[in-house]
C-alpha atoms as a PDB file:
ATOM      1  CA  UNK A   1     109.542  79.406  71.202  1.00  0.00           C
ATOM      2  CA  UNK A   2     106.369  78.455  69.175  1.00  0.00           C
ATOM      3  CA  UNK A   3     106.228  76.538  66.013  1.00  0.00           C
ATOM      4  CA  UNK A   4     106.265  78.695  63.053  1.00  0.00           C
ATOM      5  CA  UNK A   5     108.761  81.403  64.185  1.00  0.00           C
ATOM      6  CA  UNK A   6     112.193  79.451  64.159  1.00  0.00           C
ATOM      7  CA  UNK A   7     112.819  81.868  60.539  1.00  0.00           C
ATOM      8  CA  UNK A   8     113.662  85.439  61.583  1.00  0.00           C
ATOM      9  CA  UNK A   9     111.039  87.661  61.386  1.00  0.00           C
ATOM     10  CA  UNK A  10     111.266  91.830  60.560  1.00  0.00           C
ATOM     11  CA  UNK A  11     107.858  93.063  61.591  1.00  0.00           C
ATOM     12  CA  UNK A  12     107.264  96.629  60.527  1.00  0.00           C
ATOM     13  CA  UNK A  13     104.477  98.579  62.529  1.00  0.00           C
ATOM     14  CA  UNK A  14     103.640 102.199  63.063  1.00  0.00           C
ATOM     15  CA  UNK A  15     100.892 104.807  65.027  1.00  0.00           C
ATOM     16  CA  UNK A  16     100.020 106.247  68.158  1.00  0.00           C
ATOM     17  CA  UNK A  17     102.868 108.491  70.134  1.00  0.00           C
ATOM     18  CA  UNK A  18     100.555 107.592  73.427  1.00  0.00           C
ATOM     19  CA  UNK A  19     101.939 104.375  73.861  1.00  0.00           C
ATOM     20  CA  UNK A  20     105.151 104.531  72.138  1.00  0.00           C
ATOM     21  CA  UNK A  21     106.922 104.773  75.595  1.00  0.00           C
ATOM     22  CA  UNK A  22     105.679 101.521  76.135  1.00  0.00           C
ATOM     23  CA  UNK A  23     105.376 100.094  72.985  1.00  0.00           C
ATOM     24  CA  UNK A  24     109.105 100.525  72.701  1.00  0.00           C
ATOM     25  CA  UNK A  25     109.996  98.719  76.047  1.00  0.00           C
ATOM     26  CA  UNK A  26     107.425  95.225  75.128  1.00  0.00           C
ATOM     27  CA  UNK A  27     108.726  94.955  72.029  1.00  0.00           C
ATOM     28  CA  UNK A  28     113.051  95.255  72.869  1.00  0.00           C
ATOM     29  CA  UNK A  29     111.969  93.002  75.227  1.00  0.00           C
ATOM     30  CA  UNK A  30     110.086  90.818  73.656  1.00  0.00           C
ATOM     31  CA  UNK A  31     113.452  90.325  71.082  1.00  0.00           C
ATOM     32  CA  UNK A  32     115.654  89.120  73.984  1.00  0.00           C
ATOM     33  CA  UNK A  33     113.252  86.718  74.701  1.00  0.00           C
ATOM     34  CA  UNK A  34     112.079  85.418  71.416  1.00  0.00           C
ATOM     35  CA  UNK A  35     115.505  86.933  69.502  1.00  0.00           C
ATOM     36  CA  UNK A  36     114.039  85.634  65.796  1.00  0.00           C
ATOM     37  CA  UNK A  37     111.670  88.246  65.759  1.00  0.00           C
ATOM     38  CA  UNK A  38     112.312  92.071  65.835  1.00  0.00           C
ATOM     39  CA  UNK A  39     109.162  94.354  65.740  1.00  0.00           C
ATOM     40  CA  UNK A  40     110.175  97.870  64.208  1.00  0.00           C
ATOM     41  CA  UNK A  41     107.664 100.662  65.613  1.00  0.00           C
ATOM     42  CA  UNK A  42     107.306 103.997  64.403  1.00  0.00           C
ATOM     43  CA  UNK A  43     105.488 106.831  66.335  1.00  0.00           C
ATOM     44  CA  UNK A  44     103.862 108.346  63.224  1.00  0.00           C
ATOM     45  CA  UNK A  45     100.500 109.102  64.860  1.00  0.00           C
ATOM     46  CA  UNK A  46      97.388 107.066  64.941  1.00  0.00           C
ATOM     47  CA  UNK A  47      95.776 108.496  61.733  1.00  0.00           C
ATOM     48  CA  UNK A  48      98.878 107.528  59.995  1.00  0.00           C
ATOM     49  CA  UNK A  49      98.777 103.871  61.841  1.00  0.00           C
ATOM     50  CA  UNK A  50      95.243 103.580  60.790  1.00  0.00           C
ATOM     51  CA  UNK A  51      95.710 104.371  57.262  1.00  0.00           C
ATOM     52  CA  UNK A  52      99.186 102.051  56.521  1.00  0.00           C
ATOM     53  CA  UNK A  53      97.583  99.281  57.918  1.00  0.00           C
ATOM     54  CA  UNK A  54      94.493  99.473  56.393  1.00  0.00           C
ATOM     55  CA  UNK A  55      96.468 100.068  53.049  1.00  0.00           C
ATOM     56  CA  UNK A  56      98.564  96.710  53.716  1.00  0.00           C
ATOM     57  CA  UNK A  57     101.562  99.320  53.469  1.00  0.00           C
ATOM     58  CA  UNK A  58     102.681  97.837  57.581  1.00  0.00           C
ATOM     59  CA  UNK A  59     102.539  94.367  59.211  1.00  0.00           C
ATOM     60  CA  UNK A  60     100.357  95.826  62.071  1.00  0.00           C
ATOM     61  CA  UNK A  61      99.332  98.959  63.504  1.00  0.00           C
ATOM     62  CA  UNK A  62      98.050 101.410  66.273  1.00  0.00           C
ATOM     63  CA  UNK A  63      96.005 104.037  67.395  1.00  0.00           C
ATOM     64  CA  UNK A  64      94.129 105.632  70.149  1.00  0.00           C
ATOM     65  CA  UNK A  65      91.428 107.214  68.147  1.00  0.00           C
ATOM     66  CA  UNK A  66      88.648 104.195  67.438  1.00  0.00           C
ATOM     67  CA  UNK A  67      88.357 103.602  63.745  1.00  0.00           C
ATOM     68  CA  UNK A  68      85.180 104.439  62.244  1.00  0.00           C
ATOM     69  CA  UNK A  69      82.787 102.630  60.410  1.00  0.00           C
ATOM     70  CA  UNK A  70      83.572 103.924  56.868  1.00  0.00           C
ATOM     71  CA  UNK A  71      87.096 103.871  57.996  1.00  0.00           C
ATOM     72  CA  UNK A  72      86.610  99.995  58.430  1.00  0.00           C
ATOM     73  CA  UNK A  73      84.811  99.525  55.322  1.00  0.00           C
ATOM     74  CA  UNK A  74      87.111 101.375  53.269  1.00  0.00           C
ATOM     75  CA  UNK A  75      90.478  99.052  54.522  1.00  0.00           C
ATOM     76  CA  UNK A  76      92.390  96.848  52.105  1.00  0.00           C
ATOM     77  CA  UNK A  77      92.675  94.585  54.890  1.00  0.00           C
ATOM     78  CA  UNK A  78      90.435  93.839  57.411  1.00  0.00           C
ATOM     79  CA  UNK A  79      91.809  94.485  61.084  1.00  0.00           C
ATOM     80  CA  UNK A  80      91.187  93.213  64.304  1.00  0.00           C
ATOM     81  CA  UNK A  81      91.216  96.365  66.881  1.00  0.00           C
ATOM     82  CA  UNK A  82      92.941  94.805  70.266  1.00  0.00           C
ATOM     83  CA  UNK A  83      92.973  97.058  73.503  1.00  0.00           C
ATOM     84  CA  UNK A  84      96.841  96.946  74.880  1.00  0.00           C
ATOM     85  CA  UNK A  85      96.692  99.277  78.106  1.00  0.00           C
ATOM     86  CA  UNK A  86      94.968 102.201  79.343  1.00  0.00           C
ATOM     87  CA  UNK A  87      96.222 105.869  79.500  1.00  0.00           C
ATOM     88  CA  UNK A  88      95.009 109.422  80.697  1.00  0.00           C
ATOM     89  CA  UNK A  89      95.200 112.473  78.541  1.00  0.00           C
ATOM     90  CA  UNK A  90      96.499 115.508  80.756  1.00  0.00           C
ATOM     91  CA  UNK A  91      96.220 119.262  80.174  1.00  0.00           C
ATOM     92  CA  UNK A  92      99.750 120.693  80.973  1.00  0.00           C
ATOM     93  CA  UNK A  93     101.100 123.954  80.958  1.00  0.00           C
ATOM     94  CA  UNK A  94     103.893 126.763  81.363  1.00  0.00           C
ATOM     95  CA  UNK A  95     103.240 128.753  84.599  1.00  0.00           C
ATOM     96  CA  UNK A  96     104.822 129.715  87.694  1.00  0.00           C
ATOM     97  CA  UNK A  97     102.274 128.121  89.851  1.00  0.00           C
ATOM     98  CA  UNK A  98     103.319 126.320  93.243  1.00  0.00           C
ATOM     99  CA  UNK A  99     100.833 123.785  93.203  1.00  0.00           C
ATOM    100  CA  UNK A 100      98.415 122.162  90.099  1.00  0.00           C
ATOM    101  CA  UNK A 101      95.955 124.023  88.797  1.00  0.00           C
ATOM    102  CA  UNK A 102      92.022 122.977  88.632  1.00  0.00           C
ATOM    103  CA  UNK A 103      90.451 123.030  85.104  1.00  0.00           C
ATOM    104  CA  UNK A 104      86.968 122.166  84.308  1.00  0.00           C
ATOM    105  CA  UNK A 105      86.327 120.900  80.817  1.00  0.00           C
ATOM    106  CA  UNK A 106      84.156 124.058  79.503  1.00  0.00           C
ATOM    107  CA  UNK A 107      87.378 125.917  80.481  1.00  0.00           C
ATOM    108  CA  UNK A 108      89.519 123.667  78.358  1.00  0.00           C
ATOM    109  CA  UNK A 109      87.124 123.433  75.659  1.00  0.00           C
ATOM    110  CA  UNK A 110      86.813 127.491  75.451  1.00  0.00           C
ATOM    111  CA  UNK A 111      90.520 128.224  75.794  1.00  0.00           C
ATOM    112  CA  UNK A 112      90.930 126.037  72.881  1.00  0.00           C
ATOM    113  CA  UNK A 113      87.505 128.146  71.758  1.00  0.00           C
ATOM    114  CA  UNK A 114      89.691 131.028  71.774  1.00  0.00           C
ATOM    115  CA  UNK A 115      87.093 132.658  74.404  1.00  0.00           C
ATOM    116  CA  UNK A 116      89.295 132.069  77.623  1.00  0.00           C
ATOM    117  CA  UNK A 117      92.451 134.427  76.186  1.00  0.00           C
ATOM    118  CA  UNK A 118      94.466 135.008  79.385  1.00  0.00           C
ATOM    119  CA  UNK A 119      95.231 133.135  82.704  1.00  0.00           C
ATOM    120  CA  UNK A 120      93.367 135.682  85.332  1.00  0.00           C
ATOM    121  CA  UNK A 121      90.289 134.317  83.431  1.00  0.00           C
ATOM    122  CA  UNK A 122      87.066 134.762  86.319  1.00  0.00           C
ATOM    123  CA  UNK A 123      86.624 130.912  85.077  1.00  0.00           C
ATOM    124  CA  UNK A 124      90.261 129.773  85.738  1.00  0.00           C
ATOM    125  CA  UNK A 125      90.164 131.715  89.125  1.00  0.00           C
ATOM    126  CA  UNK A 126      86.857 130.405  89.869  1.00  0.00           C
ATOM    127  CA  UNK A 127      88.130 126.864  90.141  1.00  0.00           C
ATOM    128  CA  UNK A 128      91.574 127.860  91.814  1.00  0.00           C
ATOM    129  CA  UNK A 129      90.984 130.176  94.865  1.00  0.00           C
ATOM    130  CA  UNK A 130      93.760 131.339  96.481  1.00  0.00           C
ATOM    131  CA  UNK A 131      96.137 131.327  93.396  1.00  0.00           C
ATOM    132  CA  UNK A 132      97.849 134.166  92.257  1.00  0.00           C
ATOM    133  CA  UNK A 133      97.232 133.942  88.394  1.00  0.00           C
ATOM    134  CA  UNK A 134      98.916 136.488  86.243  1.00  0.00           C
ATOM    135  CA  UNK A 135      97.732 138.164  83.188  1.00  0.00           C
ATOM    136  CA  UNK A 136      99.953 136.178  81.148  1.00  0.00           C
ATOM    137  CA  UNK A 137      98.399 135.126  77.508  1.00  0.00           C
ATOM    138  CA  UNK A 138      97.629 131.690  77.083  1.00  0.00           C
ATOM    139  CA  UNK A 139      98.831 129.771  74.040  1.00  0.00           C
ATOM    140  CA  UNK A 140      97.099 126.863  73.541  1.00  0.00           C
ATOM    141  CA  UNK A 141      99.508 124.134  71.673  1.00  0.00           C
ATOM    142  CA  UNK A 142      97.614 121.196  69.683  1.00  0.00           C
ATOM    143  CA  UNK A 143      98.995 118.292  67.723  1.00  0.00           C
ATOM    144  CA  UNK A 144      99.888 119.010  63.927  1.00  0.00           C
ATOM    145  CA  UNK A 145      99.400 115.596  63.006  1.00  0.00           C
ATOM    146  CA  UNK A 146      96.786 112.849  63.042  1.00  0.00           C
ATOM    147  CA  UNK A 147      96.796 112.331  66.868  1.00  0.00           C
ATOM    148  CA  UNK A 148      94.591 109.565  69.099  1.00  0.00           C
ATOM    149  CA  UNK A 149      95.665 111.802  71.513  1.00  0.00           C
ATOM    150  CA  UNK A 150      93.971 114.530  69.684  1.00  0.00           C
ATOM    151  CA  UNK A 151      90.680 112.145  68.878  1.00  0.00           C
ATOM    152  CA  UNK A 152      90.782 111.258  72.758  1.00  0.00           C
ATOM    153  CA  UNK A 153      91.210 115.450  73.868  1.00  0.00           C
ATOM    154  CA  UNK A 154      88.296 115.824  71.077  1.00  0.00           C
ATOM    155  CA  UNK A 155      85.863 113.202  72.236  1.00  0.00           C
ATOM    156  CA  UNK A 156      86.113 114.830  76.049  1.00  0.00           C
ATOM    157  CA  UNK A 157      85.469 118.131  74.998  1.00  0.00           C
ATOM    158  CA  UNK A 158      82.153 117.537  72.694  1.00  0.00           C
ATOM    159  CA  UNK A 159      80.706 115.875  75.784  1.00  0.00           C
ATOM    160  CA  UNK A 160      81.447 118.492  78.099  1.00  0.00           C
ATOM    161  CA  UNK A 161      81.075 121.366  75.566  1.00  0.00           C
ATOM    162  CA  UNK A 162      77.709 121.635  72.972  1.00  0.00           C
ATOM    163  CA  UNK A 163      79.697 124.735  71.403  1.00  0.00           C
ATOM    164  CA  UNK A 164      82.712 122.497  70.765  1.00  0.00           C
ATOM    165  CA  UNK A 165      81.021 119.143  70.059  1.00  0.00           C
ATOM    166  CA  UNK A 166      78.497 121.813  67.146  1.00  0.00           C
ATOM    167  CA  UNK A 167      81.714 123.665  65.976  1.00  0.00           C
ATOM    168  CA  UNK A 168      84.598 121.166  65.884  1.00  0.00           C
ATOM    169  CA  UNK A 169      83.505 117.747  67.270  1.00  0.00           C
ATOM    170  CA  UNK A 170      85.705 114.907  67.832  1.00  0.00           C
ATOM    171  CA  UNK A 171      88.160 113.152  65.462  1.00  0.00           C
ATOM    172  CA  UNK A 172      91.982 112.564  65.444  1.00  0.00           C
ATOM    173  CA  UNK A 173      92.196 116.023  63.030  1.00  0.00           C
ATOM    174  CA  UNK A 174      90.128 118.643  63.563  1.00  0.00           C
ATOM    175  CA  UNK A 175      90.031 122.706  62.650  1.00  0.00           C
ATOM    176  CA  UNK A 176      91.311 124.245  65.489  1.00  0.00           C
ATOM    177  CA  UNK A 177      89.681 127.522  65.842  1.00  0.00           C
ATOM    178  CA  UNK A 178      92.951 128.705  68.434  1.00  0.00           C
ATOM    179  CA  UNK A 179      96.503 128.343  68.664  1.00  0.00           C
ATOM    180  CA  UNK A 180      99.236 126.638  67.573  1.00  0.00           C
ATOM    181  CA  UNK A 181     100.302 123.626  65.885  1.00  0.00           C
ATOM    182  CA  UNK A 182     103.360 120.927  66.551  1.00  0.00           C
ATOM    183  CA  UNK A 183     103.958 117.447  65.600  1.00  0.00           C
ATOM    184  CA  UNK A 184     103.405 114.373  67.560  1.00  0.00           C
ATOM    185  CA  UNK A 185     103.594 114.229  71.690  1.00  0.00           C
ATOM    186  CA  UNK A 186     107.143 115.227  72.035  1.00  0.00           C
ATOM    187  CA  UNK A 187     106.737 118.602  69.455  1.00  0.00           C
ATOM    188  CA  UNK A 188     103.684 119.614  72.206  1.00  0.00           C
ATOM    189  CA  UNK A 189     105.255 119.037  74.968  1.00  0.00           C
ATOM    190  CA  UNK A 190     108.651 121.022  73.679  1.00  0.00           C
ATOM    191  CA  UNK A 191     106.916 123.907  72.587  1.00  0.00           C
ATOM    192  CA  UNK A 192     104.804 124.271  76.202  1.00  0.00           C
ATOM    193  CA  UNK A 193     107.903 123.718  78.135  1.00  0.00           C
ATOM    194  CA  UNK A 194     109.839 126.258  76.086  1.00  0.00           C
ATOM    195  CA  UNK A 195     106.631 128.743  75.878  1.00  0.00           C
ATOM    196  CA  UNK A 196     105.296 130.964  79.259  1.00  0.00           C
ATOM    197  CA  UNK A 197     102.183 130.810  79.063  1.00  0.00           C
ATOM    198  CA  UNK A 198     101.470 127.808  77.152  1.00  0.00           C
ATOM    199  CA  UNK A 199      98.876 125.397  77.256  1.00  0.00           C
ATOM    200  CA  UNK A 200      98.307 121.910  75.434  1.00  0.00           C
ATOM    201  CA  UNK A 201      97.618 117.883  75.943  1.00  0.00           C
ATOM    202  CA  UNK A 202      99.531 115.238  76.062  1.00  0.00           C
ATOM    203  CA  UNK A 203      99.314 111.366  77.363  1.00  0.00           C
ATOM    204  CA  UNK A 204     100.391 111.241  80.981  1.00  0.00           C
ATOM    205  CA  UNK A 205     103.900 109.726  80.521  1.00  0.00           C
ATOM    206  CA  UNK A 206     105.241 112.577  78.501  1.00  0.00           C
ATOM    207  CA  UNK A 207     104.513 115.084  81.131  1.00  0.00           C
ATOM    208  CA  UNK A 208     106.186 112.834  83.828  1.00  0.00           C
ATOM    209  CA  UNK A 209     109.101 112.768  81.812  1.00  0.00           C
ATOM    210  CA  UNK A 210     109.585 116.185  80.635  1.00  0.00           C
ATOM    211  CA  UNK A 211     109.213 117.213  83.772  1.00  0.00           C
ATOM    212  CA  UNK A 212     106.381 119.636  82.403  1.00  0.00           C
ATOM    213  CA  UNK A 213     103.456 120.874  85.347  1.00  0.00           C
ATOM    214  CA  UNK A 214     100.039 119.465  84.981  1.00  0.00           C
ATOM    215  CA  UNK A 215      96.528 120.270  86.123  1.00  0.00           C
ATOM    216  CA  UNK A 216      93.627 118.201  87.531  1.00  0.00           C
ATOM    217  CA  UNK A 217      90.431 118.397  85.766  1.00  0.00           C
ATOM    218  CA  UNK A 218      87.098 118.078  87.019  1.00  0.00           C
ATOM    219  CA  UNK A 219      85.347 114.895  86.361  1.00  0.00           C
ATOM    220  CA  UNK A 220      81.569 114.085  86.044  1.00  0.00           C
ATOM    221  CA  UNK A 221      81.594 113.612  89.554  1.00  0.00           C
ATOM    222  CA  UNK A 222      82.289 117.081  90.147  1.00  0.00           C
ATOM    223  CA  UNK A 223      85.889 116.088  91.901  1.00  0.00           C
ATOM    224  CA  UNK A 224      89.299 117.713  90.784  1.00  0.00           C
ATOM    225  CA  UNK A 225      91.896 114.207  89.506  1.00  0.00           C
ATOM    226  CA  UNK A 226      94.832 114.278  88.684  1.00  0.00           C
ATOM    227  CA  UNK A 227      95.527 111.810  85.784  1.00  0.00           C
ATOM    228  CA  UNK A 228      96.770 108.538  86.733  1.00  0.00           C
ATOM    229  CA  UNK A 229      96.781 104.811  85.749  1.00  0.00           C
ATOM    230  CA  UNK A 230      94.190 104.490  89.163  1.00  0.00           C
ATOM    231  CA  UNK A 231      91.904 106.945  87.461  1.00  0.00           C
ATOM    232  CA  UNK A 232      91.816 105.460  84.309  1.00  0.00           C
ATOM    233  CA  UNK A 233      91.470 102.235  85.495  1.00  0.00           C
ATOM    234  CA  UNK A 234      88.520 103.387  87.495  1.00  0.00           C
ATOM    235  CA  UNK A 235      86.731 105.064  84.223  1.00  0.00           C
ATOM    236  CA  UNK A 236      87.165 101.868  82.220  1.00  0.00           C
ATOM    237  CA  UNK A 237      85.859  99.465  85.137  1.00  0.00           C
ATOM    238  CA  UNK A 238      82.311 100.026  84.801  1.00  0.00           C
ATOM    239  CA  UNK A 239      82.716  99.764  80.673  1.00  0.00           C
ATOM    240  CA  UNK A 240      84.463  97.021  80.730  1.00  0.00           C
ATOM    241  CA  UNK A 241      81.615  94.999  82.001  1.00  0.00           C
ATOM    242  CA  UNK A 242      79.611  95.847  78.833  1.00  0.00           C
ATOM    243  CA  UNK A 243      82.699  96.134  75.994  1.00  0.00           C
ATOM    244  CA  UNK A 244      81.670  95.325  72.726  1.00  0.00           C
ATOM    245  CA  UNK A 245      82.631  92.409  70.534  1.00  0.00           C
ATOM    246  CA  UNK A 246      84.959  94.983  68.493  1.00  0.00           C
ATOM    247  CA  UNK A 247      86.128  96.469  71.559  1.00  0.00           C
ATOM    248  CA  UNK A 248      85.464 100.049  69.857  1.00  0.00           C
ATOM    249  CA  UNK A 249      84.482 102.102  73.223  1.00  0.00           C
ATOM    250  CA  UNK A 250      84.735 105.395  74.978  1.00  0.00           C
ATOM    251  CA  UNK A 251      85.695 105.643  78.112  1.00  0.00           C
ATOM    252  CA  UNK A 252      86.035 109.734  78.596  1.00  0.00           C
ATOM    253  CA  UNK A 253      83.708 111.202  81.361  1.00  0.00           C
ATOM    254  CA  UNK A 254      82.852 108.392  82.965  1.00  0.00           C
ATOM    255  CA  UNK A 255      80.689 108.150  86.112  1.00  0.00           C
ATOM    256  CA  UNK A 256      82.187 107.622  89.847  1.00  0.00           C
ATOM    257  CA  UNK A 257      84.495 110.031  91.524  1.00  0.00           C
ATOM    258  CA  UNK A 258      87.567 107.433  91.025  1.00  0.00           C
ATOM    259  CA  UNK A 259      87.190 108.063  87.172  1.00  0.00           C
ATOM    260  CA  UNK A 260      89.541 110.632  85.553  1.00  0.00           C
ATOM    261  CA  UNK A 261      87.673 112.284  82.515  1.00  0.00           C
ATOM    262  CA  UNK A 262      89.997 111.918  80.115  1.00  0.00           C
ATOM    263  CA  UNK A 263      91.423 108.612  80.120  1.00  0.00           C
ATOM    264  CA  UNK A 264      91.281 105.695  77.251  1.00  0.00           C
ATOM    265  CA  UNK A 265      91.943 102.409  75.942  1.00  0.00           C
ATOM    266  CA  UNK A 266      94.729 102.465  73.408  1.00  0.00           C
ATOM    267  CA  UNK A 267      94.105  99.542  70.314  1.00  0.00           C
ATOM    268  CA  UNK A 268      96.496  97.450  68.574  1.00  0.00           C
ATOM    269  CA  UNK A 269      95.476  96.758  65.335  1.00  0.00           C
ATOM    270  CA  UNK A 270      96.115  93.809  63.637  1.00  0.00           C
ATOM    271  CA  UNK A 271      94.955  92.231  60.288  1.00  0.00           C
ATOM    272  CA  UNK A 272      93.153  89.085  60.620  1.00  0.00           C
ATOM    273  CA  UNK A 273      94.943  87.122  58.280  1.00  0.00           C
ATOM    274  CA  UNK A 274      98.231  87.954  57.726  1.00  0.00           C
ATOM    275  CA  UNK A 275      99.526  87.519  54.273  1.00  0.00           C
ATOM    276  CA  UNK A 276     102.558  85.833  55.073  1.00  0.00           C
ATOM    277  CA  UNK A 277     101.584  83.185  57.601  1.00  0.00           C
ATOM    278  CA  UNK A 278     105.182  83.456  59.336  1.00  0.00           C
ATOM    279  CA  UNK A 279     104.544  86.936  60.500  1.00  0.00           C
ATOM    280  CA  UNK A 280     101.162  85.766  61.300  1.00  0.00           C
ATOM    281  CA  UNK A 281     102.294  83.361  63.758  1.00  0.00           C
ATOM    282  CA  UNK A 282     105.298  85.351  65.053  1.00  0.00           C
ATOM    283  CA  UNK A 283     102.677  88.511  66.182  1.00  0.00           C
ATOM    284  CA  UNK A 284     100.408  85.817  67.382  1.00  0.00           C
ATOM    285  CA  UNK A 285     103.111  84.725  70.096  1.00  0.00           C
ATOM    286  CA  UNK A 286     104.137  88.518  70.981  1.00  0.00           C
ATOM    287  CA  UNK A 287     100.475  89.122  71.716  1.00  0.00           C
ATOM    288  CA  UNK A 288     100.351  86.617  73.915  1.00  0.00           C
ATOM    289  CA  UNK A 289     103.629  87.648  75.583  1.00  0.00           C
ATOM    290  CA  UNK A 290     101.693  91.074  76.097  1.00  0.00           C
ATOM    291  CA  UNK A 291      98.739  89.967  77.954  1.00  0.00           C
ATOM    292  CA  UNK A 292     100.763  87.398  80.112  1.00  0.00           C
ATOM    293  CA  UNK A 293     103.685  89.610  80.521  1.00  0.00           C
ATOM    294  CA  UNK A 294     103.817  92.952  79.545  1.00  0.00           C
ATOM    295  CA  UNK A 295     100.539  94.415  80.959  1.00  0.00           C
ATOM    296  CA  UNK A 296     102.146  93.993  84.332  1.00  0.00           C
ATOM    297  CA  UNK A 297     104.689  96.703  83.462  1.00  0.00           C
ATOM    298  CA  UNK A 298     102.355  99.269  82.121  1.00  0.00           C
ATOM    299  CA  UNK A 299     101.859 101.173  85.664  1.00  0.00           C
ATOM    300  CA  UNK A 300     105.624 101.709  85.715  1.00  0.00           C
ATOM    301  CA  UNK A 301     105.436 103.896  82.513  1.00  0.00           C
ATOM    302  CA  UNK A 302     101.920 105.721  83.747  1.00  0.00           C
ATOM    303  CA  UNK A 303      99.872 103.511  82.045  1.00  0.00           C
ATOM    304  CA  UNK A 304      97.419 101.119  83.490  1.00  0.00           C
ATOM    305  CA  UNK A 305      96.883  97.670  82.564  1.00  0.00           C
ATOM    306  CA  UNK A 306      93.676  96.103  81.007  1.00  0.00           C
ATOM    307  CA  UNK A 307      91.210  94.818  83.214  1.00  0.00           C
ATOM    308  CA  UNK A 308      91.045  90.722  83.234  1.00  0.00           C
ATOM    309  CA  UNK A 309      87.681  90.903  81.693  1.00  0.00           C
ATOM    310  CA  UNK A 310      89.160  92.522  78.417  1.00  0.00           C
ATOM    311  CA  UNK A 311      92.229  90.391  78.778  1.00  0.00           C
ATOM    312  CA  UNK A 312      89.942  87.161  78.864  1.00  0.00           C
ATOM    313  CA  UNK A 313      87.859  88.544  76.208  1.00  0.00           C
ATOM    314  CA  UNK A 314      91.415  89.051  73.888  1.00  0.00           C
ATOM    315  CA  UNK A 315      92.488  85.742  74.566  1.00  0.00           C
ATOM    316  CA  UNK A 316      89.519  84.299  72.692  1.00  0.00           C
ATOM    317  CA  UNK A 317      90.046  86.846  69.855  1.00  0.00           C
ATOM    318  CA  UNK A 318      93.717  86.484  69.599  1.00  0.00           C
ATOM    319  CA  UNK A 319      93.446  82.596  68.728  1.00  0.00           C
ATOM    320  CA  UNK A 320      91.465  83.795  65.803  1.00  0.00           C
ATOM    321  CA  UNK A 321      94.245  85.420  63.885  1.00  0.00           C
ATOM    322  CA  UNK A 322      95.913  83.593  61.077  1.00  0.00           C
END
């Protein structure tokens, strides 16, 4: 156990439902390990993770949408934004279909549009010959709340779509000009399970566990993906070779036909200085834990793990907090 944490330690932290699943596993195990410090996490959403921590109101928080600029200079306390794991968006649905469906990103961007109304769409059966769509209405479901997930589902669709990117554009709230709302991951994915003919978003581990169908989307390649950690892995290989010093980067349609479209880094962040150098020292050793430990269990959950240039890069910037 390192110097510094022999006192217990409560550490309060709060965001993004995208990597909750996981989030939740490091950090109960983490506490059997190092059993002075407990980490409380709660899935609140990254715009609410952004905003407590930059208010001083959590010990540390996270989010999948990138903070912006006048989102950084507006913080009480200055964070460092750490990349934990990667993980791929993934457009699911309520449909008696045998097999998944294709969906290219105009599609997804006009049925959220409002312009694509019913599943025997021309464009839907365009990219799905052979299937037997009914008339059904679609219902497309988006998050209620201040999502990542929503920022990351945003940031796809105003590259793929000028209409979207002119008319709503990217951020972890937008005006949704069609549909329905529901809070956080787990409200989505209830209300498409329990709706025929619903449509909606969520990261990839809460449509493996609810058991909920999901589509393959067409990525700049022009090939149909499933989401997987392999295909997000692929999409962040080529940027991880140029990340930035803030590691603030998007990784949505990416080149190469390994690279699922809508896939992303997810950020812990974490104040610089810490004012109470305990906790300082006791979030120091979990991060370490993560990158030595933990990112080797992200592919169980459907996540996929940083590549070792990032992890070499957070090493360096890790030692810096105080």
């Amino acid at each position: 156990m390192m110097a510094g944490v022999a006192v217990a330690q409560n550490i309060n932290a709060a965001g993004g439902t995208f990597p909750e699943p996981l989030y939740q596993k490091w950090f109960s195990e983490y506490a059997k390990d190092h059993p002075s410090v407990k980490i409380n996490y709660q899935p609140i959403g990254s715009g609410g993770g952004i905003q407590h921590v930059s208010d001083g109101t959590i010990d540390f928080g996270a989010s999948d949408a990138i903070m912006t600029d006048e989102q950084i200079a507006q913080a009480k306390v200055k964070v460092i934004a750490l990349p934990t794991v990667l993980g791929a968006v993934v457009p699911i649905y309520n449909l008696p279909v045998s097999k998944p469906l294709n969906f290219s990103g105009d599609v997804i961007a006009d049925i959220y549009l409002g312009k694509i109304r019913n599943w025997n769409d021309p464009r839907i059966a365009k990219d799905n010959p052979g299937v037997n769509l009914p008339a059904t209405a679609i219902l497309p479901v988006n998050r209620s709340d201040g999502s990542g997930t929503t920022y990351i589902f945003t940031d796809y669709l105003s590259k793929i779509s000028p209409e979207w990117a002119s008319r709503v554009g990217k951020n972890a709230s937008v005006k949704w000009p069609a549909g329905m709302g529901a809070p956080k991951s787990e409200g989505v994915s209830g209300m498409v399970r329990q709706t025929p003919g619903a449509f909606g978003y969520v990261e990839l581990t809460y449509a493996l566990t609810n058991h909920i169908e999901y589509g393959m989307v067409k990525n700049a390649a022009g090939k149909f993906l499933l989401g997987t950690p392999q295909g997000a892995t692929a999409a962040a290989a080529a940027m991880a070779k140029t990340m930035p010093a803030d590691y603030r980067v998007s990784i949505t349609n990416a080149p190469g036909p390994d690279s699922y479209p809508i896939s992303s880094f997810t950020w812990l962040l974490i104040p610089k200085q810490f004012a109470d150098p305990a906790k300082g020292v006791a979030v120091k050793g979990f991060l370490g834990w993560m990158l030595e430990h933990g990112e080797s269990e992200a592919a169980n959950l459907g996540y996929a793990p940083l590549p070792d240039q990032v992890q070499a890069m957070e090493k360096k910037t890790i030692s810096g907090v105080k």
